[in-house]
Protein backbone atom coordinates (compact mmCIF):
# COMPACT_ATOMS: atom_id res chain seq x y z
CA UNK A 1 -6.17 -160.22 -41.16
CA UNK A 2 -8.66 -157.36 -42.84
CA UNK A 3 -10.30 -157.56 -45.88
CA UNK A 4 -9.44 -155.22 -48.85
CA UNK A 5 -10.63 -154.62 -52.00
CA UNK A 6 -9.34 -152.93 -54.91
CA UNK A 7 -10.46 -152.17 -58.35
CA UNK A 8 -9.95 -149.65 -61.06
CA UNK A 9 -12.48 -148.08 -63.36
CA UNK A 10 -10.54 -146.61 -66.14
CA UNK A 11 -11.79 -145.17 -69.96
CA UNK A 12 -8.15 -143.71 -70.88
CA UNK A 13 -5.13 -144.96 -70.76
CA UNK A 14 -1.84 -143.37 -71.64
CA UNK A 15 -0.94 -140.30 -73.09
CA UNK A 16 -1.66 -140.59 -76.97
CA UNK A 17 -3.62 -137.84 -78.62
CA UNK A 18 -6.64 -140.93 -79.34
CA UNK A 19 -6.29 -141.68 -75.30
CA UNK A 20 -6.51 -137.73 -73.84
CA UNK A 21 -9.29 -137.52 -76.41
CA UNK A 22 -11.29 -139.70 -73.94
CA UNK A 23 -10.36 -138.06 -70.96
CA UNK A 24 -12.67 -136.06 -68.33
CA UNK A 25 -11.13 -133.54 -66.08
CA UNK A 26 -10.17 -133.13 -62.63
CA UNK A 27 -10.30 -129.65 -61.42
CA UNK A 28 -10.13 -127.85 -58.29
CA UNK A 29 -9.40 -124.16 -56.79
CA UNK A 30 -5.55 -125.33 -56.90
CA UNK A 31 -5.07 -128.27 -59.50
CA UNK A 32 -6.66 -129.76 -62.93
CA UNK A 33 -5.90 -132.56 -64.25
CA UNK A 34 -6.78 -134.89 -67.29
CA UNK A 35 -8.79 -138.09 -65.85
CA UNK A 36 -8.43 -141.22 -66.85
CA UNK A 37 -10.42 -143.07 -64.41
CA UNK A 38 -10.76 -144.04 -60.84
CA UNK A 39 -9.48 -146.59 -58.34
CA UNK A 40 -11.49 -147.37 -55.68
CA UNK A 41 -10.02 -149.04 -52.35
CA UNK A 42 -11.98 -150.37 -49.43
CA UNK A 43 -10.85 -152.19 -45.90
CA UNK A 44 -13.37 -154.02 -44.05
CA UNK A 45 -12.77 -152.11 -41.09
CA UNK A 46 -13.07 -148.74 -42.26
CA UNK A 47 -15.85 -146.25 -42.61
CA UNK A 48 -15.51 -145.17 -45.90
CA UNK A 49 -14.70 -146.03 -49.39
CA UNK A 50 -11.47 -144.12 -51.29
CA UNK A 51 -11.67 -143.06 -54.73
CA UNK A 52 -8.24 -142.38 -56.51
CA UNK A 53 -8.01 -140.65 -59.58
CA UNK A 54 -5.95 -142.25 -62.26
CA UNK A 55 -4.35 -139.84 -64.78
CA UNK A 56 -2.43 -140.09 -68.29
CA UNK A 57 0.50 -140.76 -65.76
CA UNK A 58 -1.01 -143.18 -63.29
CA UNK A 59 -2.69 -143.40 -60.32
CA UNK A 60 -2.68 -139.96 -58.56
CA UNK A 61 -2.46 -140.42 -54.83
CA UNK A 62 -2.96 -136.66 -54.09
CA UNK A 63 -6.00 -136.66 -56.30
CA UNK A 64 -8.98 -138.34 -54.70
CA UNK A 65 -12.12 -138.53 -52.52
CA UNK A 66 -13.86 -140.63 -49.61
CA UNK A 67 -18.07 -141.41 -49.60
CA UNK A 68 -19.07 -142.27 -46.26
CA UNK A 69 -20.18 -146.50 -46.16
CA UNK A 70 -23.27 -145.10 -45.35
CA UNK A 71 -23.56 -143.50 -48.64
CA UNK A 72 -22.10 -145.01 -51.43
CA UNK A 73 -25.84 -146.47 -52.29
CA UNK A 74 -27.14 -142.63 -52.65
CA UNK A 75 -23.79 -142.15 -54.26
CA UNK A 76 -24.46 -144.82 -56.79
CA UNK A 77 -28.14 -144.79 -56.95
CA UNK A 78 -27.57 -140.74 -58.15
CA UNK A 79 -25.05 -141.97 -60.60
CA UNK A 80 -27.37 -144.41 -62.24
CA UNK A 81 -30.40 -141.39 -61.88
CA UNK A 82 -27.83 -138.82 -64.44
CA UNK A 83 -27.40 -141.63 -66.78
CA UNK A 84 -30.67 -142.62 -67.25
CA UNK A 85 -31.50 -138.73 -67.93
CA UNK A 86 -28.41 -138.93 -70.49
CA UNK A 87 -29.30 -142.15 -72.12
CA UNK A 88 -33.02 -140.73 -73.04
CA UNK A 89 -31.41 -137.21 -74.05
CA UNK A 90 -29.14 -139.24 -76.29
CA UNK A 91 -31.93 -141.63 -77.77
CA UNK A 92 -33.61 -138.38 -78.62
CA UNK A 93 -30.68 -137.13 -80.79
């Protein structure tokens, strides 16, 4: 038996105008999208970590990403970098 883990991240639920206010946006060459928030997925015997995107109508199964296990901790540690830059800009304001 593996081990999984799953968890969503999610800042807008639903379709209301108040809820697509709060959305971000998922874009590519072919596709954009309104995003809601993320779910993330992980086995224990896998080599990477998934990352779903979750829309005004749900999780989006052909909208997502992989990081590399031997990543995510540059992947995060970058994440936390932009919003300690933001978080100063903001104080400033």
């Amino acid at each position: 038996m593996s081990n999984f883990i799953e968890k969503q991240i999610v800042w807008s639920k639903g379709g209301t105008k108040k809820e697509i206010a709060k959305q971000t946006s998922w874009s590519s060459s072919r596709d954009y999208s309104g995003l809601g928030g993320f779910e993330v997925r992980a086995w224990d015997f896998s080599t990477f970590v998934a990352c779903t995107a979750i829309t005004s109508k749900g999780i989006s199964n052909n909208k997502y990403f992989q990081i590399p296990v031997d990543k995510i901790e540059e992947f995060c540690h970058s994440l936390m970098e932009a919003k300690k830059i933001m978080e100063s800009n903001n104080e400033k304001i």
